[in-house]
Protein backbone atom coordinates (compact mmCIF):
# COMPACT_ATOMS: atom_id res chain seq x y z
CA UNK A 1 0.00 0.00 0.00
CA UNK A 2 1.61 3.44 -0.79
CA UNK A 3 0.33 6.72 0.44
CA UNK A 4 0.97 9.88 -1.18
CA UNK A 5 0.42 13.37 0.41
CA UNK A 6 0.58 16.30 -2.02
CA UNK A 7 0.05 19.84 -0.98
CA UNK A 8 -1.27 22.65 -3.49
CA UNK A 9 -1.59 22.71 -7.14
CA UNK A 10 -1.19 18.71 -8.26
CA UNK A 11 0.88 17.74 -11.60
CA UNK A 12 -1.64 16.14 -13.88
CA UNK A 13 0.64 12.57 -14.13
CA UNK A 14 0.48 10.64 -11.14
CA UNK A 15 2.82 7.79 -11.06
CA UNK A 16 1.75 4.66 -8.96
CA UNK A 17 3.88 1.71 -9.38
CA UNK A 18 4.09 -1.24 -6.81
CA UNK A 19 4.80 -4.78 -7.97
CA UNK A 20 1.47 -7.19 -6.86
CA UNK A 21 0.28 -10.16 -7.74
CA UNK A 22 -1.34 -10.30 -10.99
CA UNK A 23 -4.59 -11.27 -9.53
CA UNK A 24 -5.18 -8.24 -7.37
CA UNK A 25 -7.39 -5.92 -8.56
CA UNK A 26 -5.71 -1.86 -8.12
CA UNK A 27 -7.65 0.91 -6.95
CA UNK A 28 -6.14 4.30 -6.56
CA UNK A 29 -8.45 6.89 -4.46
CA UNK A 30 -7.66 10.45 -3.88
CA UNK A 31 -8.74 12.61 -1.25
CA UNK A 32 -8.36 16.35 -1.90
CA UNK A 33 -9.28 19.33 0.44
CA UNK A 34 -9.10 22.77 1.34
CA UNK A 35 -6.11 22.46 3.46
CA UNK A 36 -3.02 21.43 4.31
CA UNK A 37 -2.47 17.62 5.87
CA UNK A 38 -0.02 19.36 8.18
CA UNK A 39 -2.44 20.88 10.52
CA UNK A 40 -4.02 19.14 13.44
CA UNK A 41 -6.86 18.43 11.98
CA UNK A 42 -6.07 17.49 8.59
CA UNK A 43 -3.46 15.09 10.60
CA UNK A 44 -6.32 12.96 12.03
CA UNK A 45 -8.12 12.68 8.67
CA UNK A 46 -5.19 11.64 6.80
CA UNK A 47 -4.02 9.20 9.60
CA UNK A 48 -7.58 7.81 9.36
CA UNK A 49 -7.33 7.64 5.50
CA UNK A 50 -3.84 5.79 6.01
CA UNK A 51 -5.62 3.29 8.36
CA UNK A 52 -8.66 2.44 5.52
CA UNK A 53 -6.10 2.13 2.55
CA UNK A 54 -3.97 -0.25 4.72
CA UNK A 55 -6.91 -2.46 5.84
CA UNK A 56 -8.43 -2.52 2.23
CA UNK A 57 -4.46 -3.26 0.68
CA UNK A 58 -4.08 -6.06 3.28
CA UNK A 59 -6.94 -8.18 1.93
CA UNK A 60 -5.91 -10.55 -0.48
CA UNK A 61 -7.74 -9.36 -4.04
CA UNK A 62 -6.93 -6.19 -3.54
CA UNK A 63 -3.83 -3.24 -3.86
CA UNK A 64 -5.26 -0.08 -2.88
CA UNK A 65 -3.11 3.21 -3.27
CA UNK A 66 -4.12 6.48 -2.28
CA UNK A 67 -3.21 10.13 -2.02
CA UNK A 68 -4.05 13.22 0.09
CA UNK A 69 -4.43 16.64 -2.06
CA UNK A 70 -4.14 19.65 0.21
CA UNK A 71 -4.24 23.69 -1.02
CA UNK A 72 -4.79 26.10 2.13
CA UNK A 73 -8.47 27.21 1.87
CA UNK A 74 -8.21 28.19 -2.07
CA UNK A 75 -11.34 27.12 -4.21
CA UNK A 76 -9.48 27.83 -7.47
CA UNK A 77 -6.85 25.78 -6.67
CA UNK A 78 -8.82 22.75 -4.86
CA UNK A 79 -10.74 22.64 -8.39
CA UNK A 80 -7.30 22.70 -10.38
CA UNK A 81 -6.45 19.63 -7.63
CA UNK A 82 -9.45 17.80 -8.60
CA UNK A 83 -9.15 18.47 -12.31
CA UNK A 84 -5.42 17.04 -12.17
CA UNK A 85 -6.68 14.03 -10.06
CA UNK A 86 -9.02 13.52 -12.89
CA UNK A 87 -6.78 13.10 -15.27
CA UNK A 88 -4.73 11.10 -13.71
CA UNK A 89 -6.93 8.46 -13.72
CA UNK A 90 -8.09 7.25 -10.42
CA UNK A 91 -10.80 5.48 -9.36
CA UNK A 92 -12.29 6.99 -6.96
CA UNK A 93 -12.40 10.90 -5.27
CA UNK A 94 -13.15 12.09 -1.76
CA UNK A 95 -13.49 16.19 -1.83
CA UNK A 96 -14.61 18.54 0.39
CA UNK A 97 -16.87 21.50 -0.75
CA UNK A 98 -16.11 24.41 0.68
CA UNK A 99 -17.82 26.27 -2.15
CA UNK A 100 -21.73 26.22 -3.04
CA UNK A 101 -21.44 27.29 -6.97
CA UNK A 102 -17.57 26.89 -8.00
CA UNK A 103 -17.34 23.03 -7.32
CA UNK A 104 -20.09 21.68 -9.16
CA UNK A 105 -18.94 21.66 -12.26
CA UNK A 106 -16.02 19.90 -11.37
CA UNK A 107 -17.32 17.07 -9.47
CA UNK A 108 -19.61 16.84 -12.66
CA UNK A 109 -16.57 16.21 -14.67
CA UNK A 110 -15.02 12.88 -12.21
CA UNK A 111 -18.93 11.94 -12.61
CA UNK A 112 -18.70 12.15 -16.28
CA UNK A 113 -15.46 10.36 -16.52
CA UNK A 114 -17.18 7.29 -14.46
CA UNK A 115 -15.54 7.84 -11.23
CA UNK A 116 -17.16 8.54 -8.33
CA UNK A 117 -16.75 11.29 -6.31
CA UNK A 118 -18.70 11.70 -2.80
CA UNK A 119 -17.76 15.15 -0.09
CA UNK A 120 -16.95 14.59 3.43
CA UNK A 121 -15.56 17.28 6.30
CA UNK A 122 -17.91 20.22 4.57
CA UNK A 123 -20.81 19.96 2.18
CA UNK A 124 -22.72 21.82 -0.03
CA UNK A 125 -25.43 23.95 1.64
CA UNK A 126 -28.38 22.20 -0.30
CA UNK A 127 -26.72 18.60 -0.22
CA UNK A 128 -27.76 16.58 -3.00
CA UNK A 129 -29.75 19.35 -4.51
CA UNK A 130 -26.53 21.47 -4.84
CA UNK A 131 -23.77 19.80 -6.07
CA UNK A 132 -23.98 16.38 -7.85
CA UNK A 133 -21.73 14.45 -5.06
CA UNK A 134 -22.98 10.71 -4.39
CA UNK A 135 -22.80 11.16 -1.18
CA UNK A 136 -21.44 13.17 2.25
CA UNK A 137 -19.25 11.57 5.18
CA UNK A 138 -19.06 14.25 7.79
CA UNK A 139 -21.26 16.39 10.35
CA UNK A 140 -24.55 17.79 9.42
CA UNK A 141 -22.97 21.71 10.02
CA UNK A 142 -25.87 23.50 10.61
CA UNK A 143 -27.96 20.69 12.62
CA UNK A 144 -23.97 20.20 14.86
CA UNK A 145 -24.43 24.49 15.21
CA UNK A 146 -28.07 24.17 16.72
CA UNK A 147 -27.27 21.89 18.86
CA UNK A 148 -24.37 23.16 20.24
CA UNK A 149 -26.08 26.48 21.02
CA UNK A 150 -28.62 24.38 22.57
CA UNK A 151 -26.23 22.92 24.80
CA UNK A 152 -24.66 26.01 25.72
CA UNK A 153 -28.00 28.14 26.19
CA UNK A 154 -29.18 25.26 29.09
CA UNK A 155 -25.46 26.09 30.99
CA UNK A 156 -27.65 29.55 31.92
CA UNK A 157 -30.15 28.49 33.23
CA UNK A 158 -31.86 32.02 34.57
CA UNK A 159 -31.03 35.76 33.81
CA UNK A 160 -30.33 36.98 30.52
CA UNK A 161 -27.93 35.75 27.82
CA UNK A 162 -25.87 37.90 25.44
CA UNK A 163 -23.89 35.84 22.90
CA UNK A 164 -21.09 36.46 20.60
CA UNK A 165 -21.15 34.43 17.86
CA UNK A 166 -17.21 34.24 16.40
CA UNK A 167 -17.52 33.74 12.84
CA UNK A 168 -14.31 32.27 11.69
CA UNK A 169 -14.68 33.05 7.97
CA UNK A 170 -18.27 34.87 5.87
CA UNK A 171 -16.86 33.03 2.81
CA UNK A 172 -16.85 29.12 4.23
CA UNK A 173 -19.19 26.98 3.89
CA UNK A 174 -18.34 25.44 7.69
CA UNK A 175 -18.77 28.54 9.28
CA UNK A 176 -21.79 30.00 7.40
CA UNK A 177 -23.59 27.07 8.05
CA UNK A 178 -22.53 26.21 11.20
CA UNK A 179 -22.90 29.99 12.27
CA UNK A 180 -26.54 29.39 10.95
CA UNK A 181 -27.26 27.16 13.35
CA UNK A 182 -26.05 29.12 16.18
CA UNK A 183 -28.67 32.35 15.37
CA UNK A 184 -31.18 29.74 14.50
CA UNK A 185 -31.10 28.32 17.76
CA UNK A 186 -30.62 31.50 19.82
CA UNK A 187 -34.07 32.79 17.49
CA UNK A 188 -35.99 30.06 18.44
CA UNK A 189 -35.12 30.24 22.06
CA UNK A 190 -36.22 33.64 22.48
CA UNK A 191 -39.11 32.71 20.73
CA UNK A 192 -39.63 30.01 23.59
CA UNK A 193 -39.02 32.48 26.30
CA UNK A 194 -40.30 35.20 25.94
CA UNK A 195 -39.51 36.52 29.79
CA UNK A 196 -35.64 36.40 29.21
CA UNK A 197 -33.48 38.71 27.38
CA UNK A 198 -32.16 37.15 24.83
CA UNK A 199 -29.81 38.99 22.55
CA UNK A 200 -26.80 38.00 20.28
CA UNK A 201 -23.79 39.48 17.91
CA UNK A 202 -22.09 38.17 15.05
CA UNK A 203 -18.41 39.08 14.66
CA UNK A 204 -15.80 37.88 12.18
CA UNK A 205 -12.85 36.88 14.26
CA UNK A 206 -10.85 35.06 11.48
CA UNK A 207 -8.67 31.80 11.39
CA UNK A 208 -5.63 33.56 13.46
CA UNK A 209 -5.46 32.40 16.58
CA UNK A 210 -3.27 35.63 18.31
CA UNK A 211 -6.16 37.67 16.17
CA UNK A 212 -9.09 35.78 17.45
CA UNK A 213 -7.75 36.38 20.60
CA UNK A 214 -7.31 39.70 20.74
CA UNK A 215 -10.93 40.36 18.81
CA UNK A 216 -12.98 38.70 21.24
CA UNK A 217 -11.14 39.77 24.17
CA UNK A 218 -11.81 43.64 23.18
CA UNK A 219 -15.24 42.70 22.24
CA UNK A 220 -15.92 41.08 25.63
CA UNK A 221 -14.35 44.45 27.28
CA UNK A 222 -17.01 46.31 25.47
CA UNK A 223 -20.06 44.24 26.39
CA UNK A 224 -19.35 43.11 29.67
CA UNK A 225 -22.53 41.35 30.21
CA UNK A 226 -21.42 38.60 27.21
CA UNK A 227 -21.97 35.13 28.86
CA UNK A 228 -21.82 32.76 25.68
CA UNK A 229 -18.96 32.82 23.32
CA UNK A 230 -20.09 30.92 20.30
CA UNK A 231 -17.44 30.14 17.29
CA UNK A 232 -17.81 28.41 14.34
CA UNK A 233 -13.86 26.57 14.64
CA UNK A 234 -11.50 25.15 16.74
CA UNK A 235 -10.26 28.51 18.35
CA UNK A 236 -12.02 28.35 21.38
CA UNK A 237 -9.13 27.09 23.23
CA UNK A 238 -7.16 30.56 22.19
CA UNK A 239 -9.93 32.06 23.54
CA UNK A 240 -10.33 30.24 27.18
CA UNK A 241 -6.40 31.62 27.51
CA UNK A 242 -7.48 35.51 27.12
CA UNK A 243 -10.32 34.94 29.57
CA UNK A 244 -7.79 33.57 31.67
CA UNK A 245 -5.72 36.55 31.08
CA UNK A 246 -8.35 39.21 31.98
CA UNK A 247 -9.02 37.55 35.14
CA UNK A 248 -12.07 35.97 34.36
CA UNK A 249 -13.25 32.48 36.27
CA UNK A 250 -14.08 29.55 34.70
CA UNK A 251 -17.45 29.08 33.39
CA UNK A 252 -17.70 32.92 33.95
CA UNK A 253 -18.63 32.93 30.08
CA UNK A 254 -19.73 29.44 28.42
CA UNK A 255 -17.38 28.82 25.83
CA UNK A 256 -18.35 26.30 22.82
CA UNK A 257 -16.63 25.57 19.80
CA UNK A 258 -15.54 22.43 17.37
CA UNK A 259 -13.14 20.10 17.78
CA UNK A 260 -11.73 17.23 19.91
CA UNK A 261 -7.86 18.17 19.94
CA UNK A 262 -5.36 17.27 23.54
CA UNK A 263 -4.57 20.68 24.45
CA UNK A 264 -8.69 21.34 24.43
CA UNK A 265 -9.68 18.51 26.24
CA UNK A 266 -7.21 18.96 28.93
CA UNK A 267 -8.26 22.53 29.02
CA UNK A 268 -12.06 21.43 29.56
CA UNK A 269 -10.71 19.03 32.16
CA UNK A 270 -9.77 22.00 33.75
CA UNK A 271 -13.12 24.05 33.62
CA UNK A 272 -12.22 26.66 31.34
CA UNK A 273 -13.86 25.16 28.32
CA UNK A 274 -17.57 23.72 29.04
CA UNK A 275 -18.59 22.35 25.26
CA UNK A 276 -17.03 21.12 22.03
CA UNK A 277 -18.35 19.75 19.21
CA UNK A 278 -16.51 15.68 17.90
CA UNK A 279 -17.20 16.07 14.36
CA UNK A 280 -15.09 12.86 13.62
CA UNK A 281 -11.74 13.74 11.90
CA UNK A 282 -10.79 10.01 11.99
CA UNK A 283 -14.08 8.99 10.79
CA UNK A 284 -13.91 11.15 8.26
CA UNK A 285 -10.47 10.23 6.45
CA UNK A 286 -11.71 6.44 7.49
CA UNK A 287 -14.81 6.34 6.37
CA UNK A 288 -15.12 7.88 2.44
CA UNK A 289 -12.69 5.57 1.77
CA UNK A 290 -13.92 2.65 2.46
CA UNK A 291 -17.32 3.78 0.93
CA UNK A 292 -15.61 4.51 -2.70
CA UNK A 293 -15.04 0.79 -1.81
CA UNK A 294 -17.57 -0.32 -1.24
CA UNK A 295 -19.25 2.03 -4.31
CA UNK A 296 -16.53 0.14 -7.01
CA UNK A 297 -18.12 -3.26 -5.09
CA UNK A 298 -21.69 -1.95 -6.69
CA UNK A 299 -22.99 -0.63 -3.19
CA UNK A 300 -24.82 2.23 -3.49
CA UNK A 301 -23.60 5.44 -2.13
CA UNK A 302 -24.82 6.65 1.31
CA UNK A 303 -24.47 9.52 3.51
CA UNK A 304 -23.00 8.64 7.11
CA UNK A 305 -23.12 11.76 9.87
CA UNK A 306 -19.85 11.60 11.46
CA UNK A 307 -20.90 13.07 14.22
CA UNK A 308 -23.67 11.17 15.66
CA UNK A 309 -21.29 7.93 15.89
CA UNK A 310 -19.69 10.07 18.77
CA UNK A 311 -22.08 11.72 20.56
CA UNK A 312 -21.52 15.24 18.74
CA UNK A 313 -21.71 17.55 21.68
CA UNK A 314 -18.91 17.11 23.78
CA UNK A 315 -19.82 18.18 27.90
CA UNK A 316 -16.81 18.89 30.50
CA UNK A 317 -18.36 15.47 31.88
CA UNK A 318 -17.70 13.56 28.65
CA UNK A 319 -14.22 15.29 28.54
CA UNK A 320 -12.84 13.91 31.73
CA UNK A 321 -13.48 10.12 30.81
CA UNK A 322 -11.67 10.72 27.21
CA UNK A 323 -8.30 8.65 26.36
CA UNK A 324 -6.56 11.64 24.92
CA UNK A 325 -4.13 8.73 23.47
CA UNK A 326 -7.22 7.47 21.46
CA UNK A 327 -7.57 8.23 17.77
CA UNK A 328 -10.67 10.12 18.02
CA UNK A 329 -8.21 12.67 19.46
CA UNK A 330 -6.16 14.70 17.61
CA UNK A 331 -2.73 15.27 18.57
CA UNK A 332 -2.12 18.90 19.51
């Protein structure tokens, strides 16, 4: 089994060459996304890519290679990846879509061609109905946004609640609709209680951490009576160190974000942190892999919520009984 990471725009000739038996059948998937496989996240994906190529390649029939296509958070050149993966003849595609209107077009072309291509990690607002992708391994953003805000509205329980909602980027599909799900939910519990003040901000804090830091630290100086701090990333750790800083308590504002990373859970361990949201980075490098298996096998596609499998919603509780060793963790 070979595994090949390659990072922004990808040379249209792939070369895959490993001596097998001549009775194996060879399958060469590609998995290409919006970012680089260096980062924590993109770490646990790839390692649970790794781990689904390696248990397909060790059955008998079968020689499985596959590769990792990163470009840091660049539409035009994630559809330049997938046009060069095209070509180069694989059989199967894992993408994410981080774009409602500029991917479909591509991920008609694989289609086209008679290779399958399905989205995990980030999906197109409409699903199905938007872009022509067999099918989605990941979290349901906006349904994993409501409930987080649910989760985080019920840790005050009297006395009003003023949230700031840290929207880590107005052009990504993870944060728009993930961000949707947080004003959704903070709407429809106003609407529910109507004898509590209920009032909210949106602010774009970008994918910096010293920046999202600073940002929501002045903000927080300026409305003193914020008790929720909502984002739509994996910052919220950043953020848990400038309340620290100001000389705030723990739990003194509920913080929430996304993301099962070491550093966080130890953090929540500690109280400073209340909620996160598992989306399943292993799951998700594991998981679209096997699927485009299981798709050349004549299964038909199917969407799996990453999510669910672990409980989504992440409590301080939950926190303290995690293996931080496990691979449901990433390494941070």
């Amino acid at each position: 089994m070979k595994t090949i990471i390659k990072s922004f725009l990808l040379s249209a000739v792939a070369i895959f060459l490993i001596a097998s038996p001549a009775s194996a059948k060879k399958l060469k998937f590609a998995y290409v996304m919006h970012d680089l496989p260096e980062g924590i996240f993109w770490n646990t994906v790839y390692d649970g890519m790794k781990k689904a190529c390696a248990d397909l390649d060790s059955m008998d029939h079968l020689e499985v290679e596959c590769e990792m296509v990163g470009t840091p958070y660049n539409v035009v050149n994630q559809v330049n990846n997938l046009r060069a993966v095209i070509g180069s003849g694989v059989d199967g595609i894992v993408s994410t879509i981080i774009d409602d209107e500029k991917m479909d077009a591509v991920f008609q072309e694989a289609l086209d061609r008679g290779i399958p291509i399905i989205s995990a990690n980030t999906d197109d607002a409409k699903g199905s109905d938007g872009n022509p992708r067999l099918a989605y391994v990941g979290s349901n953003l906006y349904n994993a946004g409501y409930d987080l805000c649910v989760a985080a509205v019920a840790l005050v329980p009297e006395g009003p609640i003023h949230a700031l909602l840290g929207h880590n980027d107005v052009t990504q599909n993870f944060a728009i609709q993930r961000n949707a799900g947080h004003e959704d939910c903070l709407k429809d519990f106003a609407a529910a209680n109507p004898d509590r003040e209920v009032t909210w901000e949106v602010v774009e804090i970008t994918m910096d951490g010293p920046t999202i830091q600073s940002r929501v630290g002045a903000y927080i100086l300026s409305e003193p009576k914020t008790n929720i701090y909502l984002e739509t990333g994996i910052w919220h750790l950043h953020v848990s160190q400038t309340l620290e800083e100001m000389g705030k308590q723990p739990g003194e504002i509920i913080l929430a974000g996304y993301g099962a990373y070491s550093s966080l859970i130890s953090r929540m361990k500690e109280g400073w942190v209340q909620l996160t949201n598992d989306q399943g980075a292993w799951l998700q490098g594991y998981l679209p892999i096997i699927q485009l298996y299981l798709i050349d096998m004549g299964f038909q596609p199917f969407d799996v919520q990453t999510d669910s499998a672990l409980n989504g919603v992440i409590t301080e509780e939950i926190a303290r009984d995690l293996d931080v060793e496990s691979p449901r963790i990433w390494k941070m």
